[in-house]
C-alpha atoms as a PDB file:
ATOM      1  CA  UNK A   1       7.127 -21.491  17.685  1.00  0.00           C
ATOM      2  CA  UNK A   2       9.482 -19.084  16.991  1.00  0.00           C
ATOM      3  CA  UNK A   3      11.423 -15.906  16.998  1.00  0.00           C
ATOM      4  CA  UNK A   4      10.384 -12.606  15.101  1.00  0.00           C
ATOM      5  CA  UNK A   5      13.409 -11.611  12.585  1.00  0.00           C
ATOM      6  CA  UNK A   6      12.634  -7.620  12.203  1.00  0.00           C
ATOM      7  CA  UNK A   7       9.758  -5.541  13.980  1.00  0.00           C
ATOM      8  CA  UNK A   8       6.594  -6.119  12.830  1.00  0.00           C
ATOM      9  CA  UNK A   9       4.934  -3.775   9.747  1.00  0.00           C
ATOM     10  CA  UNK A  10       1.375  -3.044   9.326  1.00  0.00           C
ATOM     11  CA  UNK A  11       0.129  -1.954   6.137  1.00  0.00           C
ATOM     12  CA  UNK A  12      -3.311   0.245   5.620  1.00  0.00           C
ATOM     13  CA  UNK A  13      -5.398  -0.149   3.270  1.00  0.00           C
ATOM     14  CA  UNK A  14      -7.795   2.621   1.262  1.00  0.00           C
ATOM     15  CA  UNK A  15     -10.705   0.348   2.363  1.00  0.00           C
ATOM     16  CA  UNK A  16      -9.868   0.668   5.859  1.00  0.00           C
ATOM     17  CA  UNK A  17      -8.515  -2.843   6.042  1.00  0.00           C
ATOM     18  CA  UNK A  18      -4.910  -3.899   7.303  1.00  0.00           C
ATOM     19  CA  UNK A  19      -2.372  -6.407   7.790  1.00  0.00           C
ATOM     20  CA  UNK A  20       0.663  -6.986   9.921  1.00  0.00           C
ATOM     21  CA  UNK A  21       3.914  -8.874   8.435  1.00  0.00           C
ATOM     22  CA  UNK A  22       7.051 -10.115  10.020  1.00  0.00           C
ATOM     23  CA  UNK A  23       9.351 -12.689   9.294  1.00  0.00           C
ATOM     24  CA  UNK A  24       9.888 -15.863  11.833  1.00  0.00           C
ATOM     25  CA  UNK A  25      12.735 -17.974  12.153  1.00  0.00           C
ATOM     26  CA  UNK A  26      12.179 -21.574  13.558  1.00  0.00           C
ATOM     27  CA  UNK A  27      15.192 -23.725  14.209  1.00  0.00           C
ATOM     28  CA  UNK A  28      16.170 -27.242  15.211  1.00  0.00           C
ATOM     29  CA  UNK A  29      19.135 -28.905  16.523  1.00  0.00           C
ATOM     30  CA  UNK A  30      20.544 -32.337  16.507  1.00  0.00           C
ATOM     31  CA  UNK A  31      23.297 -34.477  16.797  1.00  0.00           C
ATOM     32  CA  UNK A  32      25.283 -35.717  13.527  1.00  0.00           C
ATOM     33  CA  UNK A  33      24.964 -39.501  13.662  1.00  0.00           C
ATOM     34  CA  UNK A  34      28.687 -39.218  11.943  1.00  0.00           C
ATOM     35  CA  UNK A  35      30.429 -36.880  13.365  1.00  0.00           C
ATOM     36  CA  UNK A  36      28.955 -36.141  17.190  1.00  0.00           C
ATOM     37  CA  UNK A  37      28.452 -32.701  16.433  1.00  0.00           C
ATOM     38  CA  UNK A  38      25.946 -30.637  17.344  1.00  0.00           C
ATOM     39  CA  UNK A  39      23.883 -29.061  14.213  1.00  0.00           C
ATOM     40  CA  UNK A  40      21.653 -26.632  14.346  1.00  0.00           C
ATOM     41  CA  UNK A  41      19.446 -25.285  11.176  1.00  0.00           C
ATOM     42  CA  UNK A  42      16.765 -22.570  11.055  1.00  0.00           C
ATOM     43  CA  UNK A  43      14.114 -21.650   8.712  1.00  0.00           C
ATOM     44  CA  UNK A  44      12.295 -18.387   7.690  1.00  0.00           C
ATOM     45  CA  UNK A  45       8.702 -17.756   7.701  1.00  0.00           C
ATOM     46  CA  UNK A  46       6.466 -15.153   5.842  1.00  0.00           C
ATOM     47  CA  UNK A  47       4.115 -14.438   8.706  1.00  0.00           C
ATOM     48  CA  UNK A  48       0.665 -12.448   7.799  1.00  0.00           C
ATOM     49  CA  UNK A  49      -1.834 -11.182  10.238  1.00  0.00           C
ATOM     50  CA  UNK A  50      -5.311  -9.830   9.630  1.00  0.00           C
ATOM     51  CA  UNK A  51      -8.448  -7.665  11.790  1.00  0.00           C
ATOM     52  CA  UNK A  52      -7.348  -8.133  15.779  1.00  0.00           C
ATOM     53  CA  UNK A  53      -3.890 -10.624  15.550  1.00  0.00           C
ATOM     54  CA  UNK A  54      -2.468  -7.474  13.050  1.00  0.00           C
ATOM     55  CA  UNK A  55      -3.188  -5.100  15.907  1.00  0.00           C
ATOM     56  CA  UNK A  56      -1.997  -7.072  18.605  1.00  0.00           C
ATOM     57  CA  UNK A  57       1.018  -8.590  16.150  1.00  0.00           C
ATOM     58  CA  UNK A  58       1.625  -4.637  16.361  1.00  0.00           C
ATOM     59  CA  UNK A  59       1.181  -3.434  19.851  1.00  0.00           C
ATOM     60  CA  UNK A  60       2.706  -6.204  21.596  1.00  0.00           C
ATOM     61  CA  UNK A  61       5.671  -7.819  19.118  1.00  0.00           C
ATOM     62  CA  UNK A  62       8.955  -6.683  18.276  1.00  0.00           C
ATOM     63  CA  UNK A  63      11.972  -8.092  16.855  1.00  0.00           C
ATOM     64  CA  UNK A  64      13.490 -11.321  19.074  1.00  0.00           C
ATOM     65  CA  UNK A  65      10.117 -12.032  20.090  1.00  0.00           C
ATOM     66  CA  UNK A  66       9.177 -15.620  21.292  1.00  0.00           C
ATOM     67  CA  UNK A  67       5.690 -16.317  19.641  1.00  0.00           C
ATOM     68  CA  UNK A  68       3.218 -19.305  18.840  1.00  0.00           C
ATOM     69  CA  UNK A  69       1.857 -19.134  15.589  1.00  0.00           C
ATOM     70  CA  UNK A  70      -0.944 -21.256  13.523  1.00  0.00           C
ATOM     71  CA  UNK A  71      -2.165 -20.726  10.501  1.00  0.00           C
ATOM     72  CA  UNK A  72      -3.119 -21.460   7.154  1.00  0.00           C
ATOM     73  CA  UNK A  73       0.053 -21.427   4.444  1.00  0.00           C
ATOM     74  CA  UNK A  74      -0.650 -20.189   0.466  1.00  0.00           C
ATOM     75  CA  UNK A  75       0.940 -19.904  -2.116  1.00  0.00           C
ATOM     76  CA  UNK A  76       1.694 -17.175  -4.791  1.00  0.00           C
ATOM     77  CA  UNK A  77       4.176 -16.044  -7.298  1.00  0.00           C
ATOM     78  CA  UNK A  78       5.215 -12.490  -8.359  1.00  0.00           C
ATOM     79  CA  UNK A  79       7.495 -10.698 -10.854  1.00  0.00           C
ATOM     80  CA  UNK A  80      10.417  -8.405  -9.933  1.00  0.00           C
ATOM     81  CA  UNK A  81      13.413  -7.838 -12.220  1.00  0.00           C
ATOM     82  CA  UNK A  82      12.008  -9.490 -14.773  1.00  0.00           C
ATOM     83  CA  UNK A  83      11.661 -12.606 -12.836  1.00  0.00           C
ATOM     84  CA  UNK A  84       9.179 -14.733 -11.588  1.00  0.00           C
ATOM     85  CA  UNK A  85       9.290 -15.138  -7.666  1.00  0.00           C
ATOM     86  CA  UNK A  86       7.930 -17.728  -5.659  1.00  0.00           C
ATOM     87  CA  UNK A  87       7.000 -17.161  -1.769  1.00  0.00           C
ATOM     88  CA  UNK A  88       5.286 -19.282   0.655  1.00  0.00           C
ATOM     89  CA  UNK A  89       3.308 -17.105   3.574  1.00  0.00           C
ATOM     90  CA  UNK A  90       1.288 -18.261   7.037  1.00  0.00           C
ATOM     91  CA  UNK A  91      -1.695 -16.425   7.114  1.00  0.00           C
ATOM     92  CA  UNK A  92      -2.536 -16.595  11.341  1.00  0.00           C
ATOM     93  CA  UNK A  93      -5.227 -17.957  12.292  1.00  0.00           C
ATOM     94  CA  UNK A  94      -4.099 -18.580  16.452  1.00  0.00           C
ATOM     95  CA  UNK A  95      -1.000 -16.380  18.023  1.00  0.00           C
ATOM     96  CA  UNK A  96      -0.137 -16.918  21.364  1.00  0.00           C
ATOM     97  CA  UNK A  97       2.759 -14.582  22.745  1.00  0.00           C
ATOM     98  CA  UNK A  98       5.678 -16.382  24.774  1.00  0.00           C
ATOM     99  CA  UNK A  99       7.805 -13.627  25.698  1.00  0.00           C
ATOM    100  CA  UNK A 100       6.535 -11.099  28.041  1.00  0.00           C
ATOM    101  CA  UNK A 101       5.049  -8.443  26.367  1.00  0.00           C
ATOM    102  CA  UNK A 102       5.018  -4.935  27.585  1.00  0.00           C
ATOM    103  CA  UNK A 103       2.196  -2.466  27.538  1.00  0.00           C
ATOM    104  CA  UNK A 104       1.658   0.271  25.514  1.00  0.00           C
END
């Protein structure tokens, strides 16, 4: 469960296929056993859709979004900048929307 970070892009494909990214943020909080204070940290997700939860990912999210998300992580690497980059991305596989959604 989490927030959206930016509005959500969908990308077409020659083949007629498509997918819908956007990024998540998930946080916690807790207490510092130390200290008393409050902490809070929050960590960014590479969120893919596919076929009807890109559409709907589309139509019905936008950034600050509350949403539910399940899915199915992988793996890859990349190069940019002569580079090799490493990113980890949830491919959905159950979205549930939390915030009320409006219309289109």
């Amino acid at each position: 469960i989490g927030n959206l970070g930016n509005d959500p892009e969908t990308i077409h494909f020659d083949n007629g296929d498509k997918i819908t990214k956007f990024s998540l943020a998930t946080s916690e909080s807790w207490k510092d056993k130390h200290s008393g204070e409050k902490k809070k940290a929050t960590e960014w997700h590479h969120i893919i859709a596919h076929r009807h939860f890109a559409d709907n990912a589309q139509l019905y999210l936008k950034k600050g979004s509350l949403v539910y998300i399940e899915g199915k992580t992988k793996h890859r690497q990349y190069q940019a900048d002569g580079a090799t980059k490493y990113i980890t991305e949830v491919y959905v596989s159950e979205m549930k929307f939390l915030s009320p959604v409006e219309k289109p």
